[in-house]
Protein backbone atom coordinates (compact mmCIF):
# COMPACT_ATOMS: atom_id res chain seq x y z
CA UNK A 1 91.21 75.82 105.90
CA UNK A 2 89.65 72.61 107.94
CA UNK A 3 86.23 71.62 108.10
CA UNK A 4 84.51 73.74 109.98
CA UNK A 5 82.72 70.23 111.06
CA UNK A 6 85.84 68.56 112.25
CA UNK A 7 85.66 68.62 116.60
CA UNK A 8 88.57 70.54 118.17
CA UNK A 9 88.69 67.49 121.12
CA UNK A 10 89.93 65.52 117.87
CA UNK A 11 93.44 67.32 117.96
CA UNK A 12 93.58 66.87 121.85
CA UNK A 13 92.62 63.20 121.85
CA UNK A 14 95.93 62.38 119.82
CA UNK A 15 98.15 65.17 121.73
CA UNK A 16 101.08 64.12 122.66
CA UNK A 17 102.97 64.81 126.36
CA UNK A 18 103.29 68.68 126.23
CA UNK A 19 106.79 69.55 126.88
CA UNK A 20 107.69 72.51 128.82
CA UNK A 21 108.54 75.30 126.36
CA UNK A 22 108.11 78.47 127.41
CA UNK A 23 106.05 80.80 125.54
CA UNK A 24 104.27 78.04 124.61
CA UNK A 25 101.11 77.01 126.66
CA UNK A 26 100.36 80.62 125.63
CA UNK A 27 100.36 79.63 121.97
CA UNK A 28 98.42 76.48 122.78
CA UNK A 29 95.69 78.96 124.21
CA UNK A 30 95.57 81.02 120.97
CA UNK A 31 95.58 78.05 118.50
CA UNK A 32 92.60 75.87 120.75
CA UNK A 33 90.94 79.00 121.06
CA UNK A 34 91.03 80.09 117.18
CA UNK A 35 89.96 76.58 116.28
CA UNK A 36 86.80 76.19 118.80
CA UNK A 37 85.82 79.50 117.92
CA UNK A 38 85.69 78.95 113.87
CA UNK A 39 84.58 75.00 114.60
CA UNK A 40 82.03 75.47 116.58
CA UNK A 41 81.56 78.92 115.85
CA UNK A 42 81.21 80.73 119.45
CA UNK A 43 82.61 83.94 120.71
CA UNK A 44 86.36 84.08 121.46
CA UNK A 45 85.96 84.97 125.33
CA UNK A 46 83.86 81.59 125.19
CA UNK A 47 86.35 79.46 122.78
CA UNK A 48 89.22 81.25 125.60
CA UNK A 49 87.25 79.88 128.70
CA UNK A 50 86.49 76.41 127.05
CA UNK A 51 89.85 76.16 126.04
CA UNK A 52 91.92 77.41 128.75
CA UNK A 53 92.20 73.84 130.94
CA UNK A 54 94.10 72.58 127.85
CA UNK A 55 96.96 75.04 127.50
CA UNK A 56 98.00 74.22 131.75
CA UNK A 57 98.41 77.03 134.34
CA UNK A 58 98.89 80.24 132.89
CA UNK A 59 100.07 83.50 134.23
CA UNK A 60 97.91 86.76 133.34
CA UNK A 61 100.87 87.88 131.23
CA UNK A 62 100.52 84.74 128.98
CA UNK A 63 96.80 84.50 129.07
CA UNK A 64 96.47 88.09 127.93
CA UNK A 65 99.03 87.54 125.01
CA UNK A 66 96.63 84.50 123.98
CA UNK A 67 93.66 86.65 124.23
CA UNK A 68 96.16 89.07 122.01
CA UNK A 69 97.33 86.55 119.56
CA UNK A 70 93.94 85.22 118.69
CA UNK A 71 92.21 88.58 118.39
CA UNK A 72 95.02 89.55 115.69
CA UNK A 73 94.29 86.42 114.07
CA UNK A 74 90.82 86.78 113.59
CA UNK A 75 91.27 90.86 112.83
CA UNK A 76 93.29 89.61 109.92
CA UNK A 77 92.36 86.21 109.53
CA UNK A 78 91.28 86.67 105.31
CA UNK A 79 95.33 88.49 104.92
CA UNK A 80 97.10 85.60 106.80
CA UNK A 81 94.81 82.97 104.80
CA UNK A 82 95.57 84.23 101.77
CA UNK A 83 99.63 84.50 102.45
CA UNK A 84 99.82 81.03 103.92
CA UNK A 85 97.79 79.46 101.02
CA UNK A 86 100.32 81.33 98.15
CA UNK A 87 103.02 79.84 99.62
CA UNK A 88 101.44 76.11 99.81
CA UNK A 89 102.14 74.23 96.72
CA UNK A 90 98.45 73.24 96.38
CA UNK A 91 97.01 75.86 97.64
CA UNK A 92 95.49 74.39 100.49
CA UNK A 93 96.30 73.31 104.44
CA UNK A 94 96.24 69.95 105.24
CA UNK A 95 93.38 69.00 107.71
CA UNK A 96 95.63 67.85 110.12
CA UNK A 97 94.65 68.62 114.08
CA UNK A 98 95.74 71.71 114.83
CA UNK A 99 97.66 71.95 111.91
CA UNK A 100 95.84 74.71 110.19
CA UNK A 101 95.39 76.68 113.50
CA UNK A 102 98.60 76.47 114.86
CA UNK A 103 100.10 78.01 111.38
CA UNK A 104 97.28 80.76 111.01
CA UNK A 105 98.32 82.33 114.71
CA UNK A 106 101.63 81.51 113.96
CA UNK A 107 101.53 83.67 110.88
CA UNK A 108 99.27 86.52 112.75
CA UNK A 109 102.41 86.73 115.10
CA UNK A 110 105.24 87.29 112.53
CA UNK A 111 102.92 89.75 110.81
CA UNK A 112 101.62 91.79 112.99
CA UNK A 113 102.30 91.34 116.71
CA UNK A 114 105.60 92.59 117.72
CA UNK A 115 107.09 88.90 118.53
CA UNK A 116 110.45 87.85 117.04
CA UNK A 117 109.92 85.65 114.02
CA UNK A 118 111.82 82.85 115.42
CA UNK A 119 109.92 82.52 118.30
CA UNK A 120 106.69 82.29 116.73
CA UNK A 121 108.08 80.18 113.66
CA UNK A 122 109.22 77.77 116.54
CA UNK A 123 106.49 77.54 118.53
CA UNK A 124 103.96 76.93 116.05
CA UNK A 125 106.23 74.19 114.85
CA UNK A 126 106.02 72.84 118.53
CA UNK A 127 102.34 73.24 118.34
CA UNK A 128 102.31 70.90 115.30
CA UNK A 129 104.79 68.32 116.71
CA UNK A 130 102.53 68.04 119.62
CA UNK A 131 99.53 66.94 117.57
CA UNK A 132 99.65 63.07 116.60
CA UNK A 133 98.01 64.42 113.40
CA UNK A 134 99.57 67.33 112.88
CA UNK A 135 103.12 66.25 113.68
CA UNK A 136 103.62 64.66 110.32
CA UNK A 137 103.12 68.17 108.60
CA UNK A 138 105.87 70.14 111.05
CA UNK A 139 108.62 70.72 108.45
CA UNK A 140 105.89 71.79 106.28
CA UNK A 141 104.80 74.68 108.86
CA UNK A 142 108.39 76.01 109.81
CA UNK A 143 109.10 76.01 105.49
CA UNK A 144 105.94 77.78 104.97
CA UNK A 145 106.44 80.11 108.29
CA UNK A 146 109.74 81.05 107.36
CA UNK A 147 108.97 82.06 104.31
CA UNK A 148 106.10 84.48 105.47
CA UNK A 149 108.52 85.86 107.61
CA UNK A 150 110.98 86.90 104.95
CA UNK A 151 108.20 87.90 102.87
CA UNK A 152 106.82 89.89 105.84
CA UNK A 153 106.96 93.66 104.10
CA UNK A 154 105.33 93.01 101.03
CA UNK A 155 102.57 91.42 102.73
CA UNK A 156 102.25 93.63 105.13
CA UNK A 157 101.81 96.14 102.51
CA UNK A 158 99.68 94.85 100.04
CA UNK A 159 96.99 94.09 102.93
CA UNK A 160 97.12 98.12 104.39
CA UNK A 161 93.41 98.86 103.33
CA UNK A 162 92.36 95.26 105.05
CA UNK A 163 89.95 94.46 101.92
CA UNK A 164 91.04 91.24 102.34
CA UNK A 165 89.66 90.50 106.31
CA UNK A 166 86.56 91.13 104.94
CA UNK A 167 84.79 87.78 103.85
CA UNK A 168 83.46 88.15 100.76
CA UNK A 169 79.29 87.92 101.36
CA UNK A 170 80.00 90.49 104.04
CA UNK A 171 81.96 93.14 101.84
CA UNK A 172 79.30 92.22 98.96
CA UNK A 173 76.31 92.95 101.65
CA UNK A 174 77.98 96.11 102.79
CA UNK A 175 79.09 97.42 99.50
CA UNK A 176 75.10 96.75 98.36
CA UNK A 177 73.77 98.67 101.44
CA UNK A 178 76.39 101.70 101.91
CA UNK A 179 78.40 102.08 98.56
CA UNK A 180 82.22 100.70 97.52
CA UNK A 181 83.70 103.61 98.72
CA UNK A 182 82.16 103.32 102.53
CA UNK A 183 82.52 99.45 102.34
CA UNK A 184 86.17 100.17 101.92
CA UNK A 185 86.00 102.55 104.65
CA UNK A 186 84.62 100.14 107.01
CA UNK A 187 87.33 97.30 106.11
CA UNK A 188 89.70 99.79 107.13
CA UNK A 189 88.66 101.07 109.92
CA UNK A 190 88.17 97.36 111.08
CA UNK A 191 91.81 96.35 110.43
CA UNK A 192 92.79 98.79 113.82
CA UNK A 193 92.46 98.20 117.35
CA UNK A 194 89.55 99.39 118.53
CA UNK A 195 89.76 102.56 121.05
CA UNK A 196 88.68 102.64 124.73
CA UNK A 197 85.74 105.11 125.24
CA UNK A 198 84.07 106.43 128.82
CA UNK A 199 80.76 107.77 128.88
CA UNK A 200 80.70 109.91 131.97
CA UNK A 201 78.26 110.39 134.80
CA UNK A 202 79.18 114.41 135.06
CA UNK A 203 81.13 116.48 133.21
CA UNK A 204 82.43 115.14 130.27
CA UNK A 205 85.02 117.65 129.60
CA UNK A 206 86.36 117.75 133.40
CA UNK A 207 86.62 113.71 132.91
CA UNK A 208 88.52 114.03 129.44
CA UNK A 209 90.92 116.07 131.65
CA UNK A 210 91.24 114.16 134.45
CA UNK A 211 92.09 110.90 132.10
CA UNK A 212 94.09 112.60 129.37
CA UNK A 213 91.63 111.55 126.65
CA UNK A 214 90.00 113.26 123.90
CA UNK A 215 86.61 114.55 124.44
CA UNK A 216 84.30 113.67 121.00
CA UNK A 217 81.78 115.60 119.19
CA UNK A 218 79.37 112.93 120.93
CA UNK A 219 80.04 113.88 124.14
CA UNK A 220 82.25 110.83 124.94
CA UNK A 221 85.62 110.41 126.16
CA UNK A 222 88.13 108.77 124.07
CA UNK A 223 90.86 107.69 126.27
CA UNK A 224 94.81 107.81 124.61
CA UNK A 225 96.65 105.59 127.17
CA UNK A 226 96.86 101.63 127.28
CA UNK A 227 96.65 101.87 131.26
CA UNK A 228 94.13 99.97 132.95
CA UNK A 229 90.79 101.37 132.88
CA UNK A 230 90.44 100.56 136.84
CA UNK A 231 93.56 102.67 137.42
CA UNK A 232 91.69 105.37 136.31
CA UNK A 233 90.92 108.58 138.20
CA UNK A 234 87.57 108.43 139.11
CA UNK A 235 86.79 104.74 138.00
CA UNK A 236 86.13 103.89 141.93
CA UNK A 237 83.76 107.06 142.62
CA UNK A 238 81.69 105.59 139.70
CA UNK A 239 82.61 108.72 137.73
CA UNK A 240 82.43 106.84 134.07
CA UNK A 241 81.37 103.78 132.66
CA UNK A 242 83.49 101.99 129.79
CA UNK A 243 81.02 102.17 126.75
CA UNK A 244 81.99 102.47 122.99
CA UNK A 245 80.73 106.13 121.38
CA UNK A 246 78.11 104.53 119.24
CA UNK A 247 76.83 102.22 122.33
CA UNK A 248 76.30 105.29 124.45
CA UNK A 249 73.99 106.95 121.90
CA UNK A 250 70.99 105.19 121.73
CA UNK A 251 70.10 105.73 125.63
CA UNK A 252 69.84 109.28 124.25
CA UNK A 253 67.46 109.30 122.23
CA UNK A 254 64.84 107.94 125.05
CA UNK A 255 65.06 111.73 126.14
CA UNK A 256 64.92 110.11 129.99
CA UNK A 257 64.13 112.47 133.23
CA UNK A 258 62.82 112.48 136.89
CA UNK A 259 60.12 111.34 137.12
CA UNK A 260 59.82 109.12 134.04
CA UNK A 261 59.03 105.49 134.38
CA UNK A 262 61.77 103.54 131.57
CA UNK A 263 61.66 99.90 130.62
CA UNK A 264 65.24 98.81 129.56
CA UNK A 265 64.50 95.43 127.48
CA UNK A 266 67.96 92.81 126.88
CA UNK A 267 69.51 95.21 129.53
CA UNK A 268 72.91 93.94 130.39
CA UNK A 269 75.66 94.10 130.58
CA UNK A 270 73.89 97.79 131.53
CA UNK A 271 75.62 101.09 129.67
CA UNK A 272 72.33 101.71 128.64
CA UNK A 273 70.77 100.85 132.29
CA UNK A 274 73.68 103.19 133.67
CA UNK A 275 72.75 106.26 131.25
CA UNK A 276 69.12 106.14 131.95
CA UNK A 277 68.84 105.70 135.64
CA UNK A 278 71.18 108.30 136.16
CA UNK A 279 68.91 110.83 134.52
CA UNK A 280 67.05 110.09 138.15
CA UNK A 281 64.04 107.67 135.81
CA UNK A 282 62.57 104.87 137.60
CA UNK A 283 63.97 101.22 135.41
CA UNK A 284 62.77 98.54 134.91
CA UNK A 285 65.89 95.98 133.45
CA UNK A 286 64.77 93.42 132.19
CA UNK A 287 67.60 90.26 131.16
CA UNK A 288 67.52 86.91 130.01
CA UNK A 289 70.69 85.82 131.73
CA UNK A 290 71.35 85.67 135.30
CA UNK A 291 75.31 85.36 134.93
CA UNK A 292 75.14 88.63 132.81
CA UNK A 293 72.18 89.90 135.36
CA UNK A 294 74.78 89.64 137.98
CA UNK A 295 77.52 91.86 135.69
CA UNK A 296 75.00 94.95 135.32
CA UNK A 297 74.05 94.36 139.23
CA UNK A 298 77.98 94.78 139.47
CA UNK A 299 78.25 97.88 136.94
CA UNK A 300 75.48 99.70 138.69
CA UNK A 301 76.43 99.20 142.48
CA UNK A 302 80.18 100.65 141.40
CA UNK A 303 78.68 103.40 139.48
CA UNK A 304 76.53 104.27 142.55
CA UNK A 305 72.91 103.77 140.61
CA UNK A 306 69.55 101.96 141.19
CA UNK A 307 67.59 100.68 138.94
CA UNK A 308 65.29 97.50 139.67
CA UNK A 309 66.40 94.30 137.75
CA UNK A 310 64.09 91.51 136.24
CA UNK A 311 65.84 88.52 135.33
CA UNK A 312 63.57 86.76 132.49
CA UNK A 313 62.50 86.84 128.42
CA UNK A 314 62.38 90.37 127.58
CA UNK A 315 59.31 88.93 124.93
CA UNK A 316 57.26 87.80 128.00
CA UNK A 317 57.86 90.48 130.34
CA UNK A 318 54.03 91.76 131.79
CA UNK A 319 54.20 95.60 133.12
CA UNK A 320 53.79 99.17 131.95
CA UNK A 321 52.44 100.61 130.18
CA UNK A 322 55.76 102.85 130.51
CA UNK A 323 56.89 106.88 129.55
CA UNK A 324 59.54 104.84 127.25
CA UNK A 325 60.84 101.79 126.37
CA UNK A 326 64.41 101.11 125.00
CA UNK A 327 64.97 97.85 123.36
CA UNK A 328 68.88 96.80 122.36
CA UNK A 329 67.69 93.74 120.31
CA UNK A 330 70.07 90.78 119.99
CA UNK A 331 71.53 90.96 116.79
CA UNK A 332 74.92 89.61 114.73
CA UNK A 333 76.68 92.53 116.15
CA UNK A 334 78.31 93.18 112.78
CA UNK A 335 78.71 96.45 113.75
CA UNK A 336 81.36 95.05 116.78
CA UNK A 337 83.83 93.31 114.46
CA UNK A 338 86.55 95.69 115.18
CA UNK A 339 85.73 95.03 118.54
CA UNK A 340 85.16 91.41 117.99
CA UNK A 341 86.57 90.11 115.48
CA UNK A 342 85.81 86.67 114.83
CA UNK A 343 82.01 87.70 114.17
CA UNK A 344 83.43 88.58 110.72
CA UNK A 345 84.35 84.55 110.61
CA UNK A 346 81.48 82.75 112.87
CA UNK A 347 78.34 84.42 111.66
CA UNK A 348 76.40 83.26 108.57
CA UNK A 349 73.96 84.88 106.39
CA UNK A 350 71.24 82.72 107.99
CA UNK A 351 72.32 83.80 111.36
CA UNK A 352 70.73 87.78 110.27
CA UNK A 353 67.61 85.95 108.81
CA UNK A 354 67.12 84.40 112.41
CA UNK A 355 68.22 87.01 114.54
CA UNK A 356 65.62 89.19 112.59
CA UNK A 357 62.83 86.85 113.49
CA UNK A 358 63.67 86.94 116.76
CA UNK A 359 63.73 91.08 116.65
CA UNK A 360 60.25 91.11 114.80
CA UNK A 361 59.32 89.23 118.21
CA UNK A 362 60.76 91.14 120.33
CA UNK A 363 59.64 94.74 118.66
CA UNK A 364 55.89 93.82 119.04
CA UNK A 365 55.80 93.15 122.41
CA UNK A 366 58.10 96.33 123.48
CA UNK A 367 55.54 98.47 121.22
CA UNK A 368 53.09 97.30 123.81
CA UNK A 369 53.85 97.89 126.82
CA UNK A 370 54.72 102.25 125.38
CA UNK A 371 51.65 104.15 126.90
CA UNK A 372 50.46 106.82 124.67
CA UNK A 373 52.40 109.43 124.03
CA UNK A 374 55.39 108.09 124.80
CA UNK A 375 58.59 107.09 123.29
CA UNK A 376 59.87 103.35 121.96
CA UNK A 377 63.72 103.45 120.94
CA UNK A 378 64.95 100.54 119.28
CA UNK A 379 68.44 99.69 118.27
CA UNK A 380 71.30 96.93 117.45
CA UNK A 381 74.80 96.90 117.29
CA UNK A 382 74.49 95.24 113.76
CA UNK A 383 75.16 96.35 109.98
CA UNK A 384 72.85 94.42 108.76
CA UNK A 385 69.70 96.47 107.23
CA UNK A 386 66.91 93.66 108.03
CA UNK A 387 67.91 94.23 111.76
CA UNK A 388 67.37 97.98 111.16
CA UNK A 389 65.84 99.74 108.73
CA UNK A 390 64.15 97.54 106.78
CA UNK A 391 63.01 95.52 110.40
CA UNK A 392 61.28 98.92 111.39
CA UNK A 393 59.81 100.01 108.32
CA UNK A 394 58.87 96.57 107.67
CA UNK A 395 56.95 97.01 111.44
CA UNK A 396 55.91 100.41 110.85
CA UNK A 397 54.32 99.02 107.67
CA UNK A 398 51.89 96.63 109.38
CA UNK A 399 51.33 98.43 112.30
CA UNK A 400 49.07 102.05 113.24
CA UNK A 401 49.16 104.32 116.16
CA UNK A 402 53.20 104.98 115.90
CA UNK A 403 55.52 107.52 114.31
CA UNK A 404 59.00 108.33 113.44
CA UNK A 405 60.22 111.12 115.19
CA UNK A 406 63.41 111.85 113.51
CA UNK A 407 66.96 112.19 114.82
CA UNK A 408 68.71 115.51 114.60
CA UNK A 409 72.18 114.77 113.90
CA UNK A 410 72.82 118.11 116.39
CA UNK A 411 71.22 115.99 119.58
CA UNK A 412 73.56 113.88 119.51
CA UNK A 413 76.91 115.30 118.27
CA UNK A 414 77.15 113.03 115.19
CA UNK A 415 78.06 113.22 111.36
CA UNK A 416 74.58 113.94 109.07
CA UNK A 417 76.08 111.08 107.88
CA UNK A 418 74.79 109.01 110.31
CA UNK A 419 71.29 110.03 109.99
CA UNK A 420 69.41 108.44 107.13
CA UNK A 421 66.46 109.97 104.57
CA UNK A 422 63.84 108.28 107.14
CA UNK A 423 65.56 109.93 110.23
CA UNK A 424 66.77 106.77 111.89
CA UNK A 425 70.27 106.64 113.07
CA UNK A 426 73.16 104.44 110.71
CA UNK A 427 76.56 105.05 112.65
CA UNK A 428 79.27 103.30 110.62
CA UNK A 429 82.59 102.08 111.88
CA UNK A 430 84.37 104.79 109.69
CA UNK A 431 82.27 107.35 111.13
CA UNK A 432 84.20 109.66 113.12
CA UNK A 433 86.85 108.61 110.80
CA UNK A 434 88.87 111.52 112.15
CA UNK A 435 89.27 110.19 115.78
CA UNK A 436 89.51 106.97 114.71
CA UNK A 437 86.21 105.48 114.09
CA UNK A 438 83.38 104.28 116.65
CA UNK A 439 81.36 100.98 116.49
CA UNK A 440 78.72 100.39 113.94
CA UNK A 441 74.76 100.97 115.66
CA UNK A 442 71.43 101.76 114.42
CA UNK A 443 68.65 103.29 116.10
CA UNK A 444 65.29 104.80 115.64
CA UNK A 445 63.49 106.07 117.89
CA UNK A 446 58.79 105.76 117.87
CA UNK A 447 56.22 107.97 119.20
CA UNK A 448 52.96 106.22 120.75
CA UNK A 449 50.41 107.72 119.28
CA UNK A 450 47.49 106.49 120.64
């Protein structure tokens, strides 16, 4: 692989004229995308925005088979590696522009997007001829391209469980925390698209009708057609949000009614916002980001609730003392990767050490502003055990005057599985393994004692 180090605007300073192929400014997306994402090690809709002026006007049709090529490249980024690197004769790729890129979407596309092998053979080869630096190393890509392509099936098969996607400190981390056997599970379950799921704002059963989906243990809606979510019945009448099964559980566990006065700390993009005020609670958002502020104003005002939105840190927020607080701590989001996929290949291991600083931060002041009696929920959308478990019983440890109160795996529709010896809640990604698996989340909700 290149140096993480090396500058993407490198390969674009020696570019040379693009010509006008088609299929390919769509290819040029994925591979400047893939390469800002891992380089400077940001979030593929970011790397997609920053990179989009490159690859020219682009239809939706091409942008969205970008977006498609580079998620599938990250998904199964540690499989194409390793098939591209057995077939070089030194077992590395040249750091050559866009070189490396350029032949890992390349390969994602012959192995598992349904593209002809040609096209993506040729296009990545255009991709390299393109690149002043990369041009040298063309015949080198279509050789090496061609002969993943005829090798397609056995590669294909040898990487079913997807133990390879994993990268390695993750797999050793999750194997430590959860067992082999569930660490496998959760490489597996990450190797599939994720599914769409609605968390509705009625009955959840009339909804699963109404959109042909599957109605879940949880209480969610799991929806079994590609259409467009906004073509949905009901999606205009504010009817459901779109909110992954695990998401939608932590709002829960706040136990939020009429009359209640709820604190909703690192609010947006607002699921959580959504579940609570429609209980009929008085919120209080509270978010750091105005540009995300303004996507839960938008969520809310189309799901027809109110709730009364603070834009600032959620660690210097002054109010309260409130009947609950619910804080969704930023965290690696681990627990996303099926959903996100290049977290698996932009995080590090002193990312979680940071992140958990941060949440020790955070956790303090939200324990502060609970009036007794009443209820502090905290959760994260990571794996990682220092940004659950061991952050709260770490807390819990130094602090008096609050108590576990335990989840009930019946509350909330889930596998005892999920709920661990302290009574917190551990969803895995191969959790619900029969209808397909969920996001990974932990929870645990605190009584205010005095």
């Amino acid at each position: 692989m290149t140096s993480p180090s090396s500058s993407p605007s490198a390969g674009r300073r020696g570019t040379k004229p693009q010509r006008d192929v088609a299929g390919l400014g769509a290819r040029r997306l994925a591979t400047n995308a893939v390469r800002r994402a891992i380089r400077e090690r940001r979030t593929l809709d970011e790397a997609l925005a920053l990179s989009t002026g490159n690859a020219g006007r682009l239809s939706d049709a091409d942008f969205g088979l970008a977006r498609a090529i580079a998620t599938v490249t990250f998904r199964r980024m540690g499989t194409i590696r390793a098939a591209l690197l057995a077939r070089l004769s030194n077992g590395a790729l040249p750091d050559a522009g866009i070189l490396a890129e350029a032949m890992l979407t390349g390969a994602a596309q012959i192995l598992f997007m349904d593209v002809p092998d040609h096209a993506a053979v040729d296009l990545a080869v255009e991709l390299a001829k393109s690149d002043r630096l990369a041009m040298h190393y063309a015949p080198l890509a279509n050789a090496v391209l061609r002969r993943i392509a005829s090798d397609k099936a056995s590669i294909v098969a040898a990487a079913a469980d997807g133990h390879l996607d994993t990268p390695e400190w993750l797999a050793a981390r999750w194997s430590a925390a959860y067992g082999a056997e569930n660490a496998a599970a959760i490489a597996a379950m990450h190797a599939q698209p994720p599914h769409v799921d609605l968390t509705a704002f009625g009955d959840p059963a009339a909804l699963a009708t109404a959109v042909g989906g599957i109605l879940l243990p949880s209480g969610s809606v799991r929806l079994q057609t590609s259409e467009s979510v906004s073509n949905l019945q009901g999606y205009t009448e504010g009817v459901f949000q779109v909110q992954d099964a695990a998401s939608a559980l932590p709002a829960r566990l706040v136990g939020a009614n009429a009359g209640m006065r709820i604190l909703d700390l690192c609010a947006a993009p607002g699921g959580k916002t959504a579940q609570l005020a429609a209980s009929g609670a008085e919120v209080i958002a509270v978010e750091r980001s105005a540009q995300r502020a303004e996507r839960l104003t938008e969520n809310l005002a189309r799901l027809k609730l109110a709730a009364e939105l603070v834009i600032g840190d959620a660690g210097a927020y002054e109010g309260g003392p409130f009947d609950a607080v619910l804080l969704d701590a930023p965290c690696s989001a681990t627990g996303t990767i099926r959903r996100h996929p290049e977290i698996a290949w932009t995080k590090r291991l002193e990312d979680i050490f940071a992140l958990a600083k941060q949440q020790e931060r955070l956790i303090a002041h939200a324990a502060s502003l609970v009036k007794p009696g009443g209820t502090f929920v905290y959760s994260t959308c990571s794996l990682e055990r220092e940004e659950g478990e061991r952050q709260i019983s770490r807390w819990l440890s130094g602090v008096k005057g609050f108590a576990v109160v335990p989840v009930n795996p019946g509350e909330l529709g889930v596998e005892p599985a999920s709920i661990t010896a302290e009574g917190f809640l551990r969803v895995l990604p191969s959790h619900f393994g029969a209808f397909g698996g969920m996001d990974g989340f932990f929870a645990a909700r605190l009584r205010r004692l005095a």
